[in-house]
PDB file of N, CA and C in Angstrom:
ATOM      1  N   UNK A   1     -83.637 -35.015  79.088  1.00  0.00           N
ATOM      2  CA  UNK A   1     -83.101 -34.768  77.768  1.00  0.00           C
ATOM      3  C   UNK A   1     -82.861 -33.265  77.608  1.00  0.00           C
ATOM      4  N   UNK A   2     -81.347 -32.466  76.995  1.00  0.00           N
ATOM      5  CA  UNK A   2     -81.380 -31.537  76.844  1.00  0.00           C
ATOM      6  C   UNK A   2     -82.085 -31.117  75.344  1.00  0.00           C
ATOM      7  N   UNK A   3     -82.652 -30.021  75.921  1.00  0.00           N
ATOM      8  CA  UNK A   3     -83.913 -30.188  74.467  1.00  0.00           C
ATOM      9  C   UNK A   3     -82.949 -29.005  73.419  1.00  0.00           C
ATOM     10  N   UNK A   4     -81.879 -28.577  74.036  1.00  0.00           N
ATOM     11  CA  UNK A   4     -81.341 -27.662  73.050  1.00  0.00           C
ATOM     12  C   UNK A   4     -79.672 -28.314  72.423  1.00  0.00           C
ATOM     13  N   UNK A   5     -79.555 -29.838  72.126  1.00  0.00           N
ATOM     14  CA  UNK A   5     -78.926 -30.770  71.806  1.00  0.00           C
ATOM     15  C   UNK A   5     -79.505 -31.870  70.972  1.00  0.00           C
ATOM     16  N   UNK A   6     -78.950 -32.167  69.630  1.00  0.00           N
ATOM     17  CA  UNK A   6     -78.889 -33.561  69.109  1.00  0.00           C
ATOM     18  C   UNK A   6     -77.652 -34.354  69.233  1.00  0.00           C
ATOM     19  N   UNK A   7     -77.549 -35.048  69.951  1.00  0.00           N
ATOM     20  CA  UNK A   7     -76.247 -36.109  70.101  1.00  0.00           C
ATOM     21  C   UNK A   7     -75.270 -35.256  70.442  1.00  0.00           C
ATOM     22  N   UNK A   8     -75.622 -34.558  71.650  1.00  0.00           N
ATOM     23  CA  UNK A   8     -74.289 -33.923  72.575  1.00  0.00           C
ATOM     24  C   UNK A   8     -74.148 -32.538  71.253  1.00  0.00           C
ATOM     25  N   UNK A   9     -74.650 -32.276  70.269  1.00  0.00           N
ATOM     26  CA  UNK A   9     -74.357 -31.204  69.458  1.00  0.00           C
ATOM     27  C   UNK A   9     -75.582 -30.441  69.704  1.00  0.00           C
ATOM     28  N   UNK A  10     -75.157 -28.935  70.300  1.00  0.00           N
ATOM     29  CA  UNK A  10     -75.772 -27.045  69.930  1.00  0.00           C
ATOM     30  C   UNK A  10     -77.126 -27.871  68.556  1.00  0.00           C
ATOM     31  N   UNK A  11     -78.313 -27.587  68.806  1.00  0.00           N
ATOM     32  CA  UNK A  11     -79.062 -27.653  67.561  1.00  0.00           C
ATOM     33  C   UNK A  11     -78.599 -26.158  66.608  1.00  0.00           C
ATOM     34  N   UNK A  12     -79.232 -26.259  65.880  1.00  0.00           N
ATOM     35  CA  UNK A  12     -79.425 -25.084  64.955  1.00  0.00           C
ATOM     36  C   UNK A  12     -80.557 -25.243  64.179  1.00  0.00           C
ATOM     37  N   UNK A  13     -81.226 -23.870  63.713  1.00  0.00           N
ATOM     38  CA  UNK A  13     -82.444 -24.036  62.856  1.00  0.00           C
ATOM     39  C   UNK A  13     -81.969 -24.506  61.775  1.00  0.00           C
ATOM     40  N   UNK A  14     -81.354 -24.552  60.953  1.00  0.00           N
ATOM     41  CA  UNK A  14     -81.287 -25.165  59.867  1.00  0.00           C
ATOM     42  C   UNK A  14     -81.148 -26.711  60.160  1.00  0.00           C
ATOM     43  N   UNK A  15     -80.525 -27.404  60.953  1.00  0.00           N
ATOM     44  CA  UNK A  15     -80.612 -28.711  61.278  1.00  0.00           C
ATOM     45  C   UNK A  15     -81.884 -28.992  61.660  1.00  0.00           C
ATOM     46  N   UNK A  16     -82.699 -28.270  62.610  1.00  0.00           N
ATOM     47  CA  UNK A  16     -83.954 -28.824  63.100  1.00  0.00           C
ATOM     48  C   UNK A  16     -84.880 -28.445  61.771  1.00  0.00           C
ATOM     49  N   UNK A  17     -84.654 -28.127  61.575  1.00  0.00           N
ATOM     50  CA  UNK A  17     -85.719 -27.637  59.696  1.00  0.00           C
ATOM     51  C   UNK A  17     -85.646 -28.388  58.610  1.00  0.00           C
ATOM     52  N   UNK A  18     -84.080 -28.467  58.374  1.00  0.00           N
ATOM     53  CA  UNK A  18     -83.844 -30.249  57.238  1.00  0.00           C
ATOM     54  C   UNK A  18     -84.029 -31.703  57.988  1.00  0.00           C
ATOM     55  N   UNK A  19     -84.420 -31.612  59.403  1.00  0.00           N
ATOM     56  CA  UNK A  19     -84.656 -33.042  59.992  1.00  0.00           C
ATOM     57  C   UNK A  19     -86.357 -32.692  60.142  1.00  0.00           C
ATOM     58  N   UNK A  20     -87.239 -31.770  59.839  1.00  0.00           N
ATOM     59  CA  UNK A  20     -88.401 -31.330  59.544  1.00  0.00           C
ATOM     60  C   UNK A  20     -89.213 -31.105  60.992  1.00  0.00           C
ATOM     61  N   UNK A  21     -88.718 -30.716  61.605  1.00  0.00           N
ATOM     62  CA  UNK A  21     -89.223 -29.599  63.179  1.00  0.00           C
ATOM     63  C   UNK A  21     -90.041 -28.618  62.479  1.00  0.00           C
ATOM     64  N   UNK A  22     -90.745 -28.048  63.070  1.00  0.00           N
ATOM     65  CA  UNK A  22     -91.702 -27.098  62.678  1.00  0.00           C
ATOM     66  C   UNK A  22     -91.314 -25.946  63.672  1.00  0.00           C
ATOM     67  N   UNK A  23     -91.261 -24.721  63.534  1.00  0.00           N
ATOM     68  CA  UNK A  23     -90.613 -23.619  64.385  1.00  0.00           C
ATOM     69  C   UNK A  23     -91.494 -22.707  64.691  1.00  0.00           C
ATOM     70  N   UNK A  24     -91.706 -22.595  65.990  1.00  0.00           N
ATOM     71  CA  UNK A  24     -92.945 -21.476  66.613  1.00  0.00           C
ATOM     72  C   UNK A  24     -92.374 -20.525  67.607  1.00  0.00           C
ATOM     73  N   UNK A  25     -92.054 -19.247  66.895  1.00  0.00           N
ATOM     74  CA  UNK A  25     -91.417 -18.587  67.243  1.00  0.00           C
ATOM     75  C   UNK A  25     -91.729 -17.726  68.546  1.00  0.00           C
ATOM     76  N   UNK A  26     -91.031 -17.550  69.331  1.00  0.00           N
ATOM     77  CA  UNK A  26     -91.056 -16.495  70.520  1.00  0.00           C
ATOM     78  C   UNK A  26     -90.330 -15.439  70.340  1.00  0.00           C
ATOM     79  N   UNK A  27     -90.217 -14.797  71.373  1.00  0.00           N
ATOM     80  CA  UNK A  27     -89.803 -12.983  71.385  1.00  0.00           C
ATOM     81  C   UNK A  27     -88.387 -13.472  72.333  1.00  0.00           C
ATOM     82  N   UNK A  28     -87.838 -14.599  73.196  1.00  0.00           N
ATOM     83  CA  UNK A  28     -86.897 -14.696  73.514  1.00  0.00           C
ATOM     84  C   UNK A  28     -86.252 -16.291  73.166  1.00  0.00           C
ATOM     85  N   UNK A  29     -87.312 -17.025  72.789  1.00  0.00           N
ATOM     86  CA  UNK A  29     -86.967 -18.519  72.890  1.00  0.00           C
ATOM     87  C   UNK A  29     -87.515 -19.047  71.871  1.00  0.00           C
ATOM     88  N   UNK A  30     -87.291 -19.841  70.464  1.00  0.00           N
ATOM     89  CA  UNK A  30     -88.031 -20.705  69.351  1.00  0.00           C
ATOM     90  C   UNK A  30     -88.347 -21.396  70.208  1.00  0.00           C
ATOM     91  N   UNK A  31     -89.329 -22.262  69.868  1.00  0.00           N
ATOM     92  CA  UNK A  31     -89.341 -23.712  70.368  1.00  0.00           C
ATOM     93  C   UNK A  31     -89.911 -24.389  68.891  1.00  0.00           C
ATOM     94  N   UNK A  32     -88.944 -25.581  68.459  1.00  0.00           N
ATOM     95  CA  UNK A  32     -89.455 -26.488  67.451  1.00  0.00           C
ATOM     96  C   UNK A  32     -89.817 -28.065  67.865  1.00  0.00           C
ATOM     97  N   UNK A  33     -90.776 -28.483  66.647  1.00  0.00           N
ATOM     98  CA  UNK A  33     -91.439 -29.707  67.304  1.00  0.00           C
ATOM     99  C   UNK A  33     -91.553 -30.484  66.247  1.00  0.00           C
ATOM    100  N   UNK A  34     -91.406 -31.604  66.188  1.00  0.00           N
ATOM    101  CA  UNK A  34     -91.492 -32.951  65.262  1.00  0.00           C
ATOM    102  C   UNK A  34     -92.009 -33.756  65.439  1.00  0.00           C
ATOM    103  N   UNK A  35     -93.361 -33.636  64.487  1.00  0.00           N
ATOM    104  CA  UNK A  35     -94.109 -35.004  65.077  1.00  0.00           C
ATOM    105  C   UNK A  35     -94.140 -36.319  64.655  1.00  0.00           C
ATOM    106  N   UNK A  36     -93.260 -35.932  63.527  1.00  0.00           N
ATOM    107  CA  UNK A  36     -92.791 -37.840  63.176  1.00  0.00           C
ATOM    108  C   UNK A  36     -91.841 -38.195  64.523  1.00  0.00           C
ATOM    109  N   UNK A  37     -91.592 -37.735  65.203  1.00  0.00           N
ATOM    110  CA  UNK A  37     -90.579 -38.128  66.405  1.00  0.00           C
ATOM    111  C   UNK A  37     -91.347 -38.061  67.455  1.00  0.00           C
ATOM    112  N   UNK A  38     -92.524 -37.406  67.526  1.00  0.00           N
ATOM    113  CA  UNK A  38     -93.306 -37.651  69.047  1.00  0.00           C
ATOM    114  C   UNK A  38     -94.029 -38.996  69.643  1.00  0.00           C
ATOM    115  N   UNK A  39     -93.683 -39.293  70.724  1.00  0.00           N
ATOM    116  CA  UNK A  39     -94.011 -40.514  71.577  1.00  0.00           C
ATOM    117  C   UNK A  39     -95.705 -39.834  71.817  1.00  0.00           C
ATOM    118  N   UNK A  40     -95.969 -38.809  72.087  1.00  0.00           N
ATOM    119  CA  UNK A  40     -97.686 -38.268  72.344  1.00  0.00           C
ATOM    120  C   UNK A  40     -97.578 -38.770  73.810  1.00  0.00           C
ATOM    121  N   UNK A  41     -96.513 -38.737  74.712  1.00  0.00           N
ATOM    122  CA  UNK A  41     -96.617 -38.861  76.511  1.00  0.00           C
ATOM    123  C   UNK A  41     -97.554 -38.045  77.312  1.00  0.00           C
ATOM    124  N   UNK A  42     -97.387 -36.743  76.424  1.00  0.00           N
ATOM    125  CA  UNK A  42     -98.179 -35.612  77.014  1.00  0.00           C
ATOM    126  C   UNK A  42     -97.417 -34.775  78.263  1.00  0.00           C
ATOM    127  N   UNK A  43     -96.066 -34.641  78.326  1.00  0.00           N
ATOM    128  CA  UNK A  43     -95.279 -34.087  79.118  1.00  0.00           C
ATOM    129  C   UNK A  43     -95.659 -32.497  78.774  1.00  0.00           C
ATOM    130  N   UNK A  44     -95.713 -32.529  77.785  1.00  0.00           N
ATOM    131  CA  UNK A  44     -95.840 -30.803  77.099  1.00  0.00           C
ATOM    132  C   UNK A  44     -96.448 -30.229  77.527  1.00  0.00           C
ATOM    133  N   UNK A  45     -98.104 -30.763  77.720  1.00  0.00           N
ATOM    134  CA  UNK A  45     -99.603 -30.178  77.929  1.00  0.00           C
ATOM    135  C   UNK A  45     -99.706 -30.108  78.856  1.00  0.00           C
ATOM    136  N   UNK A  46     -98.875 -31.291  80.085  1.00  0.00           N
ATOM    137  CA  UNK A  46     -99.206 -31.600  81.041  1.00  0.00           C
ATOM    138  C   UNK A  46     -98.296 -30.798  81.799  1.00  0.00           C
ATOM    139  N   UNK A  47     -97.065 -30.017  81.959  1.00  0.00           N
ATOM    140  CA  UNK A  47     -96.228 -29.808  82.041  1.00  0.00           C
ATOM    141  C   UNK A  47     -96.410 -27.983  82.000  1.00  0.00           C
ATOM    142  N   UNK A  48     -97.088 -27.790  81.081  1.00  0.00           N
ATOM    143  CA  UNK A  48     -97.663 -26.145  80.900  1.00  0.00           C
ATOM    144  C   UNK A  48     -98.405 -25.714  79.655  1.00  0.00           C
ATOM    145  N   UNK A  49     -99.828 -26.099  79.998  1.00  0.00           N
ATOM    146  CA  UNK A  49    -101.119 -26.020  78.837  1.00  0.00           C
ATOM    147  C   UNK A  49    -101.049 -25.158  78.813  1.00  0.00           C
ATOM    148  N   UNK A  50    -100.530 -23.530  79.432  1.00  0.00           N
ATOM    149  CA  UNK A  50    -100.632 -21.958  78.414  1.00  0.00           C
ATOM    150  C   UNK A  50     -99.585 -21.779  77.268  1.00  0.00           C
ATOM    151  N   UNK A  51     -98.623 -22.733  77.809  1.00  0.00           N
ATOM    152  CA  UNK A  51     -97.751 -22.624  76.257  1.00  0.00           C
ATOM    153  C   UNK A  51     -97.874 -23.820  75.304  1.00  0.00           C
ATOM    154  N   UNK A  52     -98.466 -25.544  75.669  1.00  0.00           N
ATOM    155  CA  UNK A  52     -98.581 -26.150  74.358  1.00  0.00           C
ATOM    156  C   UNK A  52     -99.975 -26.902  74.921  1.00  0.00           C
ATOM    157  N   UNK A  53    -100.864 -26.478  74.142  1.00  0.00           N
ATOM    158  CA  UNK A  53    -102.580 -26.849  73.889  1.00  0.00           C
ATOM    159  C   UNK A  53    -102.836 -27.146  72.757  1.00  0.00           C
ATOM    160  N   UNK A  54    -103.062 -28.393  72.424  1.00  0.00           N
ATOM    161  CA  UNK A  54    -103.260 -29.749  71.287  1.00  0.00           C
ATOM    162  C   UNK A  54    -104.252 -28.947  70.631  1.00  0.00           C
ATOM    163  N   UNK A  55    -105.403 -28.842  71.336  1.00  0.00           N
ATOM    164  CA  UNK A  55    -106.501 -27.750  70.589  1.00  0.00           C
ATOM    165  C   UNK A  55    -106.401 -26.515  70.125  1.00  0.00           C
ATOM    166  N   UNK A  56    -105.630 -25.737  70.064  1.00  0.00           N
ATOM    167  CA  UNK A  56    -105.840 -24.507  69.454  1.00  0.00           C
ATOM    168  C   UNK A  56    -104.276 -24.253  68.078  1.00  0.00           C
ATOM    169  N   UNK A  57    -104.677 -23.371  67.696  1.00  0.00           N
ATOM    170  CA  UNK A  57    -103.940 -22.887  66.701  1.00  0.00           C
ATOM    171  C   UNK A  57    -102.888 -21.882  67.012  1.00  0.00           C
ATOM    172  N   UNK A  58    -101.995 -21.718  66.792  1.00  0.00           N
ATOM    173  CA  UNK A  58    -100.888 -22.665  66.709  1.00  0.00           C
ATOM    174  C   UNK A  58    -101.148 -23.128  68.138  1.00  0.00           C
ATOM    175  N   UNK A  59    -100.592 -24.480  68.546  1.00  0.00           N
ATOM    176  CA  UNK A  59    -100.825 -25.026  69.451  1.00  0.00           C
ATOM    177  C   UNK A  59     -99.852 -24.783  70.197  1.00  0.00           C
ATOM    178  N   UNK A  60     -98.549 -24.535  69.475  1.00  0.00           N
ATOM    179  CA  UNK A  60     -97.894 -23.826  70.918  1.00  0.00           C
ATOM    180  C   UNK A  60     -97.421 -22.061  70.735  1.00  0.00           C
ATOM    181  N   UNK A  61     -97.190 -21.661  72.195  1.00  0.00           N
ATOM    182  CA  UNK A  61     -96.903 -20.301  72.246  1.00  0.00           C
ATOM    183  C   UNK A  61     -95.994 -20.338  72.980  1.00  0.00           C
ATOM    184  N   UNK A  62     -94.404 -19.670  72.552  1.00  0.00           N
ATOM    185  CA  UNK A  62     -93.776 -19.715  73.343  1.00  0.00           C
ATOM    186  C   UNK A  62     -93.502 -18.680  74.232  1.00  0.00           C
ATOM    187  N   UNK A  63     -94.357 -17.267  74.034  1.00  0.00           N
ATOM    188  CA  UNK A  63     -94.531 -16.417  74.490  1.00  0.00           C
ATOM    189  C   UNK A  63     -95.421 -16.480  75.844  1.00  0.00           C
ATOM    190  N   UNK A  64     -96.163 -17.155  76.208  1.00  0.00           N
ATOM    191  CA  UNK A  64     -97.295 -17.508  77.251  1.00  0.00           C
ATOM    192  C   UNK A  64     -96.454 -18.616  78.330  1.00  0.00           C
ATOM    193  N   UNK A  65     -94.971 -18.081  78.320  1.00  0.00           N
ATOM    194  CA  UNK A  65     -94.381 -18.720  79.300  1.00  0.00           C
ATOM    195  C   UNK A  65     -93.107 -17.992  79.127  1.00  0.00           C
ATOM    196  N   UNK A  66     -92.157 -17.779  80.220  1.00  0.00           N
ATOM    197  CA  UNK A  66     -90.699 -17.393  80.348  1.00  0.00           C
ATOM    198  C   UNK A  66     -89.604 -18.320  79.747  1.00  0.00           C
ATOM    199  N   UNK A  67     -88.599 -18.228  79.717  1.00  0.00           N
ATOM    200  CA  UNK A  67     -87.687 -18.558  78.937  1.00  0.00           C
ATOM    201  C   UNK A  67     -87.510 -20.375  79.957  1.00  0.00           C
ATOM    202  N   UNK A  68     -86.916 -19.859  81.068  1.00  0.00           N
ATOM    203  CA  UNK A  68     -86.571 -21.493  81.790  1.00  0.00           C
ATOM    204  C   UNK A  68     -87.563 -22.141  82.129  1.00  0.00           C
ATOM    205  N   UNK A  69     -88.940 -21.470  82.111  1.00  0.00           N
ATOM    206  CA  UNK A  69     -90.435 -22.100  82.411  1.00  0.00           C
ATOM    207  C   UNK A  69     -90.674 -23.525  80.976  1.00  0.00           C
ATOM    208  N   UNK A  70     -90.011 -22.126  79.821  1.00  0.00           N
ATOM    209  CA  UNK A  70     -90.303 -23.429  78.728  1.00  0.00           C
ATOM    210  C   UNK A  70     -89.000 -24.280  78.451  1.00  0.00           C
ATOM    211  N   UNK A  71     -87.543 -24.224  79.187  1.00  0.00           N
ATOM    212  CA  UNK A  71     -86.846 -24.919  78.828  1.00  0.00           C
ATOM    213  C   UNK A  71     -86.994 -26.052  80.266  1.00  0.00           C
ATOM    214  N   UNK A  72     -87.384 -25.822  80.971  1.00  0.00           N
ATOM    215  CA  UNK A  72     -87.918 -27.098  81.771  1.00  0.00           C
ATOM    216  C   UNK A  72     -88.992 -28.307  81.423  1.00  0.00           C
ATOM    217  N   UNK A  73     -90.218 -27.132  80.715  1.00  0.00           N
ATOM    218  CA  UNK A  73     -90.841 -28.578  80.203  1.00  0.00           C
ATOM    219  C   UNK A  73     -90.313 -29.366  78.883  1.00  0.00           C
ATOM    220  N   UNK A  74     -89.970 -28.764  77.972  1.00  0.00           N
ATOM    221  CA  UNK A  74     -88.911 -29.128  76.583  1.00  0.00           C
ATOM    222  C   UNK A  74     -87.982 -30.144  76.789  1.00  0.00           C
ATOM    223  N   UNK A  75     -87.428 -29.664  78.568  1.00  0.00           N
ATOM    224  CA  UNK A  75     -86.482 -30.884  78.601  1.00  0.00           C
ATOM    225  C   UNK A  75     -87.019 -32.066  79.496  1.00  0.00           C
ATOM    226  N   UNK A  76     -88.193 -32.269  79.299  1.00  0.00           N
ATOM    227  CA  UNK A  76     -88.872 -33.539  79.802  1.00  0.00           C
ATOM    228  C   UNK A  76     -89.487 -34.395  78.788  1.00  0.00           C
ATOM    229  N   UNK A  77     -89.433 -33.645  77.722  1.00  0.00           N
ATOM    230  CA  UNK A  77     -90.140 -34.763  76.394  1.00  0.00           C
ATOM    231  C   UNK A  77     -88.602 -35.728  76.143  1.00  0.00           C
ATOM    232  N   UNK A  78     -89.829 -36.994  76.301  1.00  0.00           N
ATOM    233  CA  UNK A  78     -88.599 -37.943  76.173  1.00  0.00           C
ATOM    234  C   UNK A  78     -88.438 -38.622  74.965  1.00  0.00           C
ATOM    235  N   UNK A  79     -88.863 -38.056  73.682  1.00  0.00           N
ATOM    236  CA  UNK A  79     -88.628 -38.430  72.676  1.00  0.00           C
ATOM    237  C   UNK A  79     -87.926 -37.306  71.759  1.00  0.00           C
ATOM    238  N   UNK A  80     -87.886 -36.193  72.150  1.00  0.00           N
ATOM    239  CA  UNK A  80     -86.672 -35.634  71.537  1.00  0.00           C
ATOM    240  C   UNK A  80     -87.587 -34.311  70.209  1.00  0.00           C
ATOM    241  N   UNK A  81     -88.848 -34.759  70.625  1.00  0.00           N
ATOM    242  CA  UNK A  81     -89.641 -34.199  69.482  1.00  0.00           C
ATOM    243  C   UNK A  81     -90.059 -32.451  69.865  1.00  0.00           C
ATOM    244  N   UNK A  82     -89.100 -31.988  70.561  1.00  0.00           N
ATOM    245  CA  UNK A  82     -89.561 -31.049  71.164  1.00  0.00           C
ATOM    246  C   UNK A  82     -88.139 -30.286  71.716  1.00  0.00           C
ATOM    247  N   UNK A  83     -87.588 -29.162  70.594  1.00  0.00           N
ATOM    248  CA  UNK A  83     -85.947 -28.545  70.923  1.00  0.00           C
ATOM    249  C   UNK A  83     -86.265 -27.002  71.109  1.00  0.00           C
ATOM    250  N   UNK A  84     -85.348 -26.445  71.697  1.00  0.00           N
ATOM    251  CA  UNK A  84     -85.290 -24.453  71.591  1.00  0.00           C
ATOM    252  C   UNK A  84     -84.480 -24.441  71.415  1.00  0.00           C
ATOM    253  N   UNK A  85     -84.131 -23.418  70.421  1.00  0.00           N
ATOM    254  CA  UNK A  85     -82.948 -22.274  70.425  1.00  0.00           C
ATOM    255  C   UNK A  85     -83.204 -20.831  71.247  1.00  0.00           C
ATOM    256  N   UNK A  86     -82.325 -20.531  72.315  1.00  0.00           N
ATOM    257  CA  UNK A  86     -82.543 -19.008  72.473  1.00  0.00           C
ATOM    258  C   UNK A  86     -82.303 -18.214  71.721  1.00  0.00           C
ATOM    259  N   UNK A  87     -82.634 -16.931  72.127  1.00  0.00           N
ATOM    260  CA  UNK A  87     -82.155 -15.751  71.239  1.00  0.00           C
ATOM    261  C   UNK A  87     -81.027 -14.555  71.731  1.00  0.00           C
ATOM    262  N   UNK A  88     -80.913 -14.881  72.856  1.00  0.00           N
ATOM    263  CA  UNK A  88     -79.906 -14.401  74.203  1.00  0.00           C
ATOM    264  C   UNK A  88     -78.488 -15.180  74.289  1.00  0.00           C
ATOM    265  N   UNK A  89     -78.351 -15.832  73.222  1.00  0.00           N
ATOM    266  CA  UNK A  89     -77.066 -16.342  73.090  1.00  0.00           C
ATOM    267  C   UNK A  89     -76.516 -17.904  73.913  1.00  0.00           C
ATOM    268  N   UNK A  90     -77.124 -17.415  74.835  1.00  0.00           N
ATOM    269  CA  UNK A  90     -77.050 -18.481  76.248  1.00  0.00           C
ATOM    270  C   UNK A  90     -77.320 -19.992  75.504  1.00  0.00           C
TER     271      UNK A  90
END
């Protein structure tokens, strides 16, 4: 799943914010998350526990990983509950 797409459409924060994503900001990459939409597979944790750990506050960091480090695991959640926007345009 491309995690930076809803239905073949570019997300945007304002779309992922009125569909109620929660936004945890990085220094090169958002990453937002919805948990009325999460399956709980555990691709995230399992995938790279320095950037999303169920236990701690905020639970994810998108800083405690590189930019394609976190768009690789993002694009393995298979429920969609889990998008980035860069900040590099790309």
């Amino acid at each position: 799943m491309d995690g930076s797409k809803i239905k073949d459409k570019p997300v945007t924060e304002e779309m992922l914010l009125a569909q109620g994503y929660r936004k945890y900001l990085g220094e090169e990459l958002d990453i937002y998350y919805s948990k009325d939409i999460c399956a709980h597979i555990g691709n995230c944790v399992l995938g790279n526990p320095d950037v999303f750990e169920v236990g701690r506050r905020p639970w994810i960091i998108a800083d405690n990983a590189g930019i394609e480090e976190n768009i690789r695991v993002i694009n393995t959640c298979p429920s969609g509950a889990l998008k980035y926007i860069r900040k590099d345009g790309k």
